[in-house]
PDB file of N, CA and C in Angstrom:
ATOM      1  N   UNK A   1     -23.864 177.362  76.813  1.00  0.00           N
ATOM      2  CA  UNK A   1     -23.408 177.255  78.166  1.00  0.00           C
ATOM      3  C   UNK A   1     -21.914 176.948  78.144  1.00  0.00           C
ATOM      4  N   UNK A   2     -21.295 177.648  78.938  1.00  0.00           N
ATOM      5  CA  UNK A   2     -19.698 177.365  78.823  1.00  0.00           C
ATOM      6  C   UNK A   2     -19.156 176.318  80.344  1.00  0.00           C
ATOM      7  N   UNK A   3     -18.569 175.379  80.016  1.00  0.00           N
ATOM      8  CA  UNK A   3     -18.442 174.273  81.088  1.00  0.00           C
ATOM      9  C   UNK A   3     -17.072 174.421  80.984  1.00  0.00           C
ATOM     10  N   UNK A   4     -16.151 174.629  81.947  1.00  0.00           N
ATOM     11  CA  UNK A   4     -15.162 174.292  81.954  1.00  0.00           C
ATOM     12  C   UNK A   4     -14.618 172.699  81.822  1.00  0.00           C
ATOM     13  N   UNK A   5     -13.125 173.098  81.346  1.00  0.00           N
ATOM     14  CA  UNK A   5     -12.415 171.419  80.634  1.00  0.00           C
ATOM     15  C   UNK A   5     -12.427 170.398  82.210  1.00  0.00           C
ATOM     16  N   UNK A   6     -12.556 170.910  83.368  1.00  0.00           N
ATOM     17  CA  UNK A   6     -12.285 169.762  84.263  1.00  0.00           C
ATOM     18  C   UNK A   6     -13.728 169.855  84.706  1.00  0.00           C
ATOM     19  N   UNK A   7     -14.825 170.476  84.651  1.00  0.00           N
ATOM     20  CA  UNK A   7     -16.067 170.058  84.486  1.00  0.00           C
ATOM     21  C   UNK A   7     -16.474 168.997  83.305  1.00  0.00           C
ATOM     22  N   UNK A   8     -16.430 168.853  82.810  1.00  0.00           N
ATOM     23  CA  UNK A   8     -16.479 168.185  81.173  1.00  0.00           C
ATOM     24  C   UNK A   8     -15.617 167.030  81.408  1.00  0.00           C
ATOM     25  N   UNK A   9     -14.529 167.297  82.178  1.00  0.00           N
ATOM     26  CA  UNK A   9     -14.161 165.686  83.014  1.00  0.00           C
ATOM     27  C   UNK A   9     -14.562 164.692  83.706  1.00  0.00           C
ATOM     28  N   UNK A  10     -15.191 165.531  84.645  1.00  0.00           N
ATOM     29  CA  UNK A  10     -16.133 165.425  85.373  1.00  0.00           C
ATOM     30  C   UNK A  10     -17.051 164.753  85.344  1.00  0.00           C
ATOM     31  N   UNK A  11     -18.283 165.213  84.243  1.00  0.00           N
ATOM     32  CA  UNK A  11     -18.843 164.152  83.609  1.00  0.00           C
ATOM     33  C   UNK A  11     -18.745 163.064  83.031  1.00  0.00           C
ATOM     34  N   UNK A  12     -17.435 163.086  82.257  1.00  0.00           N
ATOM     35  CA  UNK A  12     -16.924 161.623  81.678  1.00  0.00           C
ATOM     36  C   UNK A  12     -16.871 160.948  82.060  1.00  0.00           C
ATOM     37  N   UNK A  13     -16.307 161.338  83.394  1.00  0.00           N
ATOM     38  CA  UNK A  13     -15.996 160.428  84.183  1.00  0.00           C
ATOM     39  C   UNK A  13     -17.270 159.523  85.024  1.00  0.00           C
ATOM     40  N   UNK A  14     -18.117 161.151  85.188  1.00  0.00           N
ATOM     41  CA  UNK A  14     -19.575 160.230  85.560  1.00  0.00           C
ATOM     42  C   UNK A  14     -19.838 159.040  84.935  1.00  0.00           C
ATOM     43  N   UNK A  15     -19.669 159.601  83.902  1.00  0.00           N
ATOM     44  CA  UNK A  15     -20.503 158.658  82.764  1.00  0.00           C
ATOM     45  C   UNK A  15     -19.967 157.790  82.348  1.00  0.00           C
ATOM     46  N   UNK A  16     -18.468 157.407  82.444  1.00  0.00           N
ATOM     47  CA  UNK A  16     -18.143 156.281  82.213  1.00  0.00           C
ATOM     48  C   UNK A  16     -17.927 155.124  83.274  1.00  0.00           C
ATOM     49  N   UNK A  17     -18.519 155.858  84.735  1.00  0.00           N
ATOM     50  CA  UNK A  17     -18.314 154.757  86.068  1.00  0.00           C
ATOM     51  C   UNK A  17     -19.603 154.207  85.908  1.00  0.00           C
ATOM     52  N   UNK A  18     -20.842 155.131  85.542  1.00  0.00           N
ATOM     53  CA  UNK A  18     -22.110 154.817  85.726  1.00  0.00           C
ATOM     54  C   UNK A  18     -22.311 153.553  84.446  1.00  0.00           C
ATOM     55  N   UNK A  19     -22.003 154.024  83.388  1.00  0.00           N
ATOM     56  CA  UNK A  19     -21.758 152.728  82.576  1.00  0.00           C
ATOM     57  C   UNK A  19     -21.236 151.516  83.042  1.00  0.00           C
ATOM     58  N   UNK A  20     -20.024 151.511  83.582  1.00  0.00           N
ATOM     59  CA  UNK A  20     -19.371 150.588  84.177  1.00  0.00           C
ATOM     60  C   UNK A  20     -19.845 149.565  85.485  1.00  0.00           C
ATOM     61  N   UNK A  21     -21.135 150.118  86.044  1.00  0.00           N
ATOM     62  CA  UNK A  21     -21.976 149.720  87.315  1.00  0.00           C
ATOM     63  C   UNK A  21     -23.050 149.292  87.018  1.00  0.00           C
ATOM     64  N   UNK A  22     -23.323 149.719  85.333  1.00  0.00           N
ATOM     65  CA  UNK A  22     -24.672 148.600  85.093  1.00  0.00           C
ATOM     66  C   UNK A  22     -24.018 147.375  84.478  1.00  0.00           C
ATOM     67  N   UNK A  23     -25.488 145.715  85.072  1.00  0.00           N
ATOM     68  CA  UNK A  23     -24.387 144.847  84.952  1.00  0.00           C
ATOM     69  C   UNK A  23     -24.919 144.527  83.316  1.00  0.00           C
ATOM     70  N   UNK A  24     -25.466 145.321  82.498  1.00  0.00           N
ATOM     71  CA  UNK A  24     -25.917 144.692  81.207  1.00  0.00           C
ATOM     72  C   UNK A  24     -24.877 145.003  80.467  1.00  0.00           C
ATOM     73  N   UNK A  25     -24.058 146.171  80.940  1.00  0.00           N
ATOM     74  CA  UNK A  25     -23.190 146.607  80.039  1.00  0.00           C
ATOM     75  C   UNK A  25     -21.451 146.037  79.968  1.00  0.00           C
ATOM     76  N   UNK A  26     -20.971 145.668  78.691  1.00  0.00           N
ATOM     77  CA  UNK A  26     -19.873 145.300  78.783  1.00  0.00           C
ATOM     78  C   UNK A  26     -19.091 145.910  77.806  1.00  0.00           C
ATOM     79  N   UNK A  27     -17.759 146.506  78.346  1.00  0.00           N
ATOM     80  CA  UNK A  27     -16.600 147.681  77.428  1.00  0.00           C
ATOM     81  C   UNK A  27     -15.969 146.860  76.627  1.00  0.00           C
ATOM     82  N   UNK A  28     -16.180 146.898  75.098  1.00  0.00           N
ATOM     83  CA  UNK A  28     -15.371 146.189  74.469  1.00  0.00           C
ATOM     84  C   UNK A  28     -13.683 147.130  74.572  1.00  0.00           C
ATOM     85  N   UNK A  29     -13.935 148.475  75.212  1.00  0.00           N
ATOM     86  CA  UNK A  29     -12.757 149.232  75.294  1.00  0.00           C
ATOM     87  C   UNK A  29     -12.610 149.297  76.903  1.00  0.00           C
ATOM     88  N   UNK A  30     -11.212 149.652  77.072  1.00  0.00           N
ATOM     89  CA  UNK A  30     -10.852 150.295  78.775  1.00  0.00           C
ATOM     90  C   UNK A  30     -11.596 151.486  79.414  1.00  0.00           C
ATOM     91  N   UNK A  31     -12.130 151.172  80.411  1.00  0.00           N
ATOM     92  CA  UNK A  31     -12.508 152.673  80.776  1.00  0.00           C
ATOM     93  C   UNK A  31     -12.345 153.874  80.198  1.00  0.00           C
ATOM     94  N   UNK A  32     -10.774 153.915  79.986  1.00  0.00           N
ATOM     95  CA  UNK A  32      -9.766 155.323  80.078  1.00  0.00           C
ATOM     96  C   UNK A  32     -10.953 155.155  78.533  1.00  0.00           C
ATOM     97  N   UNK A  33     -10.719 154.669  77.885  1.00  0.00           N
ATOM     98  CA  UNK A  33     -10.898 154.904  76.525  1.00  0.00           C
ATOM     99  C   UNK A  33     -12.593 155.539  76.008  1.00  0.00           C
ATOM    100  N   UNK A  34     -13.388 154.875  76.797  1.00  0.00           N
ATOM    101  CA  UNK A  34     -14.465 155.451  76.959  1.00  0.00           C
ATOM    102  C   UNK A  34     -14.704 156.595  77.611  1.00  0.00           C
ATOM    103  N   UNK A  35     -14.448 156.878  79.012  1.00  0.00           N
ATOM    104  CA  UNK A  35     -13.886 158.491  79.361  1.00  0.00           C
ATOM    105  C   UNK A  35     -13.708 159.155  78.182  1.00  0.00           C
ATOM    106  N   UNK A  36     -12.747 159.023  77.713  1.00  0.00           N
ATOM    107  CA  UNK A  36     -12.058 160.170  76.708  1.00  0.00           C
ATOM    108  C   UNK A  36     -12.816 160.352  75.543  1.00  0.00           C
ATOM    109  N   UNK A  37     -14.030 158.835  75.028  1.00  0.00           N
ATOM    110  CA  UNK A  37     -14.776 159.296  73.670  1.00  0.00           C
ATOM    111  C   UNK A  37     -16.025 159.847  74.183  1.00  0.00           C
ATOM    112  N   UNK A  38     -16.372 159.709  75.720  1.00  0.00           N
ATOM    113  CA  UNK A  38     -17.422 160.544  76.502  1.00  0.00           C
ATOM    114  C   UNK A  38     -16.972 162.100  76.374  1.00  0.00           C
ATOM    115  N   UNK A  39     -16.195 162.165  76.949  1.00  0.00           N
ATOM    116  CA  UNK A  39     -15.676 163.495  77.296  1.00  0.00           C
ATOM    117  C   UNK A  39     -15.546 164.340  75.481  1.00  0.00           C
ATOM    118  N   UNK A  40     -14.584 163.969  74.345  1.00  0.00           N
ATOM    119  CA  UNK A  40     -14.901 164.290  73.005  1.00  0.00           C
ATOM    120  C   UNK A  40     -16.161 164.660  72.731  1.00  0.00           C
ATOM    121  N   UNK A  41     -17.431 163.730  73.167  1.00  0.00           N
ATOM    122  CA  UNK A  41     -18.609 164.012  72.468  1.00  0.00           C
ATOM    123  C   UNK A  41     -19.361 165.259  73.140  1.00  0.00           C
ATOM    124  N   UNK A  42     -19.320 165.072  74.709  1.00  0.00           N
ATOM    125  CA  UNK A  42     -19.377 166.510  75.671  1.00  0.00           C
ATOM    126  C   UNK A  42     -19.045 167.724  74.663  1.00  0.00           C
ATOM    127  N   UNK A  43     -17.652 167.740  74.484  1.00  0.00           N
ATOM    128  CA  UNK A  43     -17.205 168.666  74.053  1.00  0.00           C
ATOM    129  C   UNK A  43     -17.358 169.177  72.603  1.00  0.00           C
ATOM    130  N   UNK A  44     -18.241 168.078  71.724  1.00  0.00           N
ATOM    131  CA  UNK A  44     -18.925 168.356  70.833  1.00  0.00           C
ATOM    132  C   UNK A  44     -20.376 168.798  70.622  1.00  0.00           C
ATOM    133  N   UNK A  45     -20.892 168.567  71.684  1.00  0.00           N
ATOM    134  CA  UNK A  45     -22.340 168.805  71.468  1.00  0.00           C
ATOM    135  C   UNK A  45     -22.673 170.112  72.399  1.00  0.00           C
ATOM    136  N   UNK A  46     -21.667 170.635  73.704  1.00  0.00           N
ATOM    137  CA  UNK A  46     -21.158 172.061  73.832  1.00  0.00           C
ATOM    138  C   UNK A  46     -20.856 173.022  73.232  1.00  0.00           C
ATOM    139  N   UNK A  47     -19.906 172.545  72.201  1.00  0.00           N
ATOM    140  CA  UNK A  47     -19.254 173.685  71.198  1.00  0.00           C
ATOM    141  C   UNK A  47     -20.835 173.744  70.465  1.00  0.00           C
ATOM    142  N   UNK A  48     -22.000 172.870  69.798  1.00  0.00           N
ATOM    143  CA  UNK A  48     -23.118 172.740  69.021  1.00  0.00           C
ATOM    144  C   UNK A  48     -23.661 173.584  69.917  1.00  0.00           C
ATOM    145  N   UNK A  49     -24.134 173.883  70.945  1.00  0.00           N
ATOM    146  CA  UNK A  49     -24.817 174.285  72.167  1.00  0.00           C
ATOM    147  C   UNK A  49     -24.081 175.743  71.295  1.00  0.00           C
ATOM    148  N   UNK A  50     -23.042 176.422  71.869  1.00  0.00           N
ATOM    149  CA  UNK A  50     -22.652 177.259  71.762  1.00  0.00           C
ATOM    150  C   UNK A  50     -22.443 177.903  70.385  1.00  0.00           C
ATOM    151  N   UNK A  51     -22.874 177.327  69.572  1.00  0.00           N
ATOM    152  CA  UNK A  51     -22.895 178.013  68.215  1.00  0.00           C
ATOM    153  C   UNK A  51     -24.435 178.337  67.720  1.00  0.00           C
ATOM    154  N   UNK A  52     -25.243 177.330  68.475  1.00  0.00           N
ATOM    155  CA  UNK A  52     -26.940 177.377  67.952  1.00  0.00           C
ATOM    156  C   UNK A  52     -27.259 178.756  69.424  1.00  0.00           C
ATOM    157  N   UNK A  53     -26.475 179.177  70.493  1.00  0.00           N
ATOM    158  CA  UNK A  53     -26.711 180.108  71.205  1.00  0.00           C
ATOM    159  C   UNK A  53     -26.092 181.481  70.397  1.00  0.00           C
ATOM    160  N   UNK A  54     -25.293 181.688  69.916  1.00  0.00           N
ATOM    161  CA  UNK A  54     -24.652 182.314  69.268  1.00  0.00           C
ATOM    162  C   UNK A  54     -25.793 183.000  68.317  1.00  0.00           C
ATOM    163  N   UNK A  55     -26.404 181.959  67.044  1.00  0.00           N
ATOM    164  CA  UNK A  55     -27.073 181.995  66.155  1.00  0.00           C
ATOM    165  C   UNK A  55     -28.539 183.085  66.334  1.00  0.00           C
ATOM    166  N   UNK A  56     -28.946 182.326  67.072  1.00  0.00           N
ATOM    167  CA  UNK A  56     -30.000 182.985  67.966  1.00  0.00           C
ATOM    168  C   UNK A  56     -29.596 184.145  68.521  1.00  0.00           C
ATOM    169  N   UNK A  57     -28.993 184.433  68.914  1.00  0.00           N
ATOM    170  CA  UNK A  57     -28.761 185.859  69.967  1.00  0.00           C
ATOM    171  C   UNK A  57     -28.732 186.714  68.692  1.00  0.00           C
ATOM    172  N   UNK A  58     -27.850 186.123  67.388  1.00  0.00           N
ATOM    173  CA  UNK A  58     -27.770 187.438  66.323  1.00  0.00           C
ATOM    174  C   UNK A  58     -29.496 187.741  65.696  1.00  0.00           C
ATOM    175  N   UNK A  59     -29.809 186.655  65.393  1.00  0.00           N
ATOM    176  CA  UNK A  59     -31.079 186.679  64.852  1.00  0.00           C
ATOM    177  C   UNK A  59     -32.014 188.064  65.929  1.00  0.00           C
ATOM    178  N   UNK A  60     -31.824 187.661  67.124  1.00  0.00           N
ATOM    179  CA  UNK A  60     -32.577 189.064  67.864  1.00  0.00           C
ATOM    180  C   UNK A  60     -31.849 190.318  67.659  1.00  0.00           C
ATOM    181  N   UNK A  61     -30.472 190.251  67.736  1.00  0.00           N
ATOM    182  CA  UNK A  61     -30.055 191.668  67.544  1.00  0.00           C
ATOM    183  C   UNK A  61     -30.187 192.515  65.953  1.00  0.00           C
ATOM    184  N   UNK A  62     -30.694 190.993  65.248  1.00  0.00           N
ATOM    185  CA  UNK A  62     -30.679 192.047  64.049  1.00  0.00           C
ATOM    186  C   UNK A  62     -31.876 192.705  63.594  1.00  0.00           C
ATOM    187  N   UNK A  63     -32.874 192.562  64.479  1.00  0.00           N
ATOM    188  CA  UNK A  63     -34.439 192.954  64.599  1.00  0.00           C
ATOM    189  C   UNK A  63     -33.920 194.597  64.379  1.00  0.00           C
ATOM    190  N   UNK A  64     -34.787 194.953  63.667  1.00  0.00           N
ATOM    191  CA  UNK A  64     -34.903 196.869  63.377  1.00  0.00           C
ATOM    192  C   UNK A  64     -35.127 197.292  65.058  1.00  0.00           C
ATOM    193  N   UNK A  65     -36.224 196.271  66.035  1.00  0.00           N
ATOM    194  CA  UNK A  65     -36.692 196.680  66.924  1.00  0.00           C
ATOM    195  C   UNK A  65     -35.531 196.399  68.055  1.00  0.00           C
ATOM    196  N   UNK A  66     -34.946 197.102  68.832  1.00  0.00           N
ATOM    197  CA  UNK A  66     -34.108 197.024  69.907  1.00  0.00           C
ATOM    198  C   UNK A  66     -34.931 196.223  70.950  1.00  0.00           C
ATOM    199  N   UNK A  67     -34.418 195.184  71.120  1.00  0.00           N
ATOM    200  CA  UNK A  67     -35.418 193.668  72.243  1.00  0.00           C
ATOM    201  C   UNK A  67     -34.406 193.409  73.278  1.00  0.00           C
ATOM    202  N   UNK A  68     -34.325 194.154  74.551  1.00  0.00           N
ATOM    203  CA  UNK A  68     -33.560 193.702  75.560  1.00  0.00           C
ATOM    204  C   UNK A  68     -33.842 192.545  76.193  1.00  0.00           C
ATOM    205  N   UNK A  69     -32.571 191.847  76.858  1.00  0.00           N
ATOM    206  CA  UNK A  69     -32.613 190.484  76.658  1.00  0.00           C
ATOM    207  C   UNK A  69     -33.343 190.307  78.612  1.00  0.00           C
ATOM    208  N   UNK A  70     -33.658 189.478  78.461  1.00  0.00           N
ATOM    209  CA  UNK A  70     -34.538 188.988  79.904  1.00  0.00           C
ATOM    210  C   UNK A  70     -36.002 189.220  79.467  1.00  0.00           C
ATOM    211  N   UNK A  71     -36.290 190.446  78.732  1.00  0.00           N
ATOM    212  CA  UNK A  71     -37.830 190.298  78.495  1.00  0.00           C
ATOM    213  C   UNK A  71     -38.556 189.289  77.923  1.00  0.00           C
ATOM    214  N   UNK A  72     -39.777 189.061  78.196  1.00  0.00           N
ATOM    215  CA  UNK A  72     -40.933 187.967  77.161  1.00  0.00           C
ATOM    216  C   UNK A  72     -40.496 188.024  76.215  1.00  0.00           C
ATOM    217  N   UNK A  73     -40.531 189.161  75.805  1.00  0.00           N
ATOM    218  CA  UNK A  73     -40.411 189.458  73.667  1.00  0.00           C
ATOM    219  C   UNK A  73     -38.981 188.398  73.648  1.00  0.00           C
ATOM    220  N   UNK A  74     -38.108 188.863  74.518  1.00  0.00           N
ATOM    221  CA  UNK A  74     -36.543 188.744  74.038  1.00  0.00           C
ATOM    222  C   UNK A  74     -36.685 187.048  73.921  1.00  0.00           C
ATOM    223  N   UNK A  75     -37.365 186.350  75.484  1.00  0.00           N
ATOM    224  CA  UNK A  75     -37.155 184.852  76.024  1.00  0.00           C
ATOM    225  C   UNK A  75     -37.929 184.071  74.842  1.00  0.00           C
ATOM    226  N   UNK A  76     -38.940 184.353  74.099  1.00  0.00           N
ATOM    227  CA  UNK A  76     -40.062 183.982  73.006  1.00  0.00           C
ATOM    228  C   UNK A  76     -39.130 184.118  71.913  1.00  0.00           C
ATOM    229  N   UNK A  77     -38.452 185.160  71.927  1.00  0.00           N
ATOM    230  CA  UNK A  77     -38.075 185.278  70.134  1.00  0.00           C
ATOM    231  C   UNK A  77     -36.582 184.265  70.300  1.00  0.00           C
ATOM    232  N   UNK A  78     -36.014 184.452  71.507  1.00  0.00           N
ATOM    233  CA  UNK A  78     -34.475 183.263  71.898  1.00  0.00           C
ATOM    234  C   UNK A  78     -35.027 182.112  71.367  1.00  0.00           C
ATOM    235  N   UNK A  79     -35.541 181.280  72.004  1.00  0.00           N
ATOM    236  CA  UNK A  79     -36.343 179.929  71.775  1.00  0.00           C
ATOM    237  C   UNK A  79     -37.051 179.795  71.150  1.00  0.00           C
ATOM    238  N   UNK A  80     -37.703 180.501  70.089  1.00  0.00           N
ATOM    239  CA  UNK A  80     -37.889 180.114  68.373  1.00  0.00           C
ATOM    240  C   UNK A  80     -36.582 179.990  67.522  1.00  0.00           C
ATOM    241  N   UNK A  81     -35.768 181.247  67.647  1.00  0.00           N
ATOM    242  CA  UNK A  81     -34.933 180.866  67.105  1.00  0.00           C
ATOM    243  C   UNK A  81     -33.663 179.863  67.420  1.00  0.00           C
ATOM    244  N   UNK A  82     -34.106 179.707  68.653  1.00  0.00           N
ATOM    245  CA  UNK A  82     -32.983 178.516  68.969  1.00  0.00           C
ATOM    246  C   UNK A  82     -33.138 177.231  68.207  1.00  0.00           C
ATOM    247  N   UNK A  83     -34.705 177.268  68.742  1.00  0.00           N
ATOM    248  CA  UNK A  83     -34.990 175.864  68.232  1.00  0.00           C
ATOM    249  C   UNK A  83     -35.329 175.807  66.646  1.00  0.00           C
ATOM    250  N   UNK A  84     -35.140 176.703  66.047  1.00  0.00           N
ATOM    251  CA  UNK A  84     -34.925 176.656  64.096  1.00  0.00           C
ATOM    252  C   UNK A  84     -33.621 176.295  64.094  1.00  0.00           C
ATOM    253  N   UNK A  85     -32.604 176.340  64.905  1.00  0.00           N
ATOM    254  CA  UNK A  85     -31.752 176.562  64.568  1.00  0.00           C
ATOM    255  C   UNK A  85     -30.799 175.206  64.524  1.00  0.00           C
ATOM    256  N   UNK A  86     -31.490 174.449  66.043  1.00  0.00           N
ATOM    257  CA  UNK A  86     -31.684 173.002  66.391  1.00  0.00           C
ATOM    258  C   UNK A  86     -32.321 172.115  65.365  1.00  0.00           C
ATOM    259  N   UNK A  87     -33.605 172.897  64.328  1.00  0.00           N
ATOM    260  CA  UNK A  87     -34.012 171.928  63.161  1.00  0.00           C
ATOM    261  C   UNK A  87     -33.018 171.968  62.384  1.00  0.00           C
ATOM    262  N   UNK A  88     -32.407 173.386  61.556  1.00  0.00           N
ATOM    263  CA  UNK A  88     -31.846 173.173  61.009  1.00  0.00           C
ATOM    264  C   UNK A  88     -30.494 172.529  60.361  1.00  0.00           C
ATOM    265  N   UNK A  89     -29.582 172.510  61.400  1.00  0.00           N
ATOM    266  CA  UNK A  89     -28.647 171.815  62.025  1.00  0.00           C
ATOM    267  C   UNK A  89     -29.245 170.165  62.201  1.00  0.00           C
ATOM    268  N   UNK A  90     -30.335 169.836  62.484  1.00  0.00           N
ATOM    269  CA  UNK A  90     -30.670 168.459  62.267  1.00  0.00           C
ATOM    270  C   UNK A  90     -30.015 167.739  63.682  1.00  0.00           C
ATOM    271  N   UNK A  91     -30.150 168.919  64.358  1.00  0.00           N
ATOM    272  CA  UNK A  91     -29.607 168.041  65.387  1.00  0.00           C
ATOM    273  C   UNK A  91     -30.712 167.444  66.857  1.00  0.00           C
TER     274      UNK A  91
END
């Protein structure tokens, strides 16, 4: 999935107010600073997103059998190989 950089802000930002509003939680860092290692990890586990989508899409195209994408066959064989791809990666 491709998120743009001020979407991906966006969230950080979610996520570092929503942190900031529970009262169990306390920042040994500044906001800003958490934002920005929120937003880093976004943008790490996106780029992961986008390489285990990648992975998968080749795995179908390299079938002998031509599998257009939207069909059962195509949506069944995506999400096996996505998710091998998610084991393998260990993620």
């Amino acid at each position: 999935m491709r998120v743009s950089p001020d979407k991906v802000n966006k969230l950080a930002h979610a996520i570092a107010d929503t942190l900031a509003s529970i009262d169990e939680v306390d920042f040994a860092e500044d906001r800003d600073t958490i934002r920005k290692e929120a937003r880093n990890y976004l943008q790490v586990l996106l780029a992961d997103e986008m390489r285990i989508d990648a992975a998968a899409r080749a795995k179908i195209s390299s079938q002998r059998k031509i599998i257009m994408e939207g069909t059962q066959e195509w949506n069944i064989l995506y999400r096996k190989y996505y998710n091998d791809e998610v084991k393998r990666l260990g993620i």
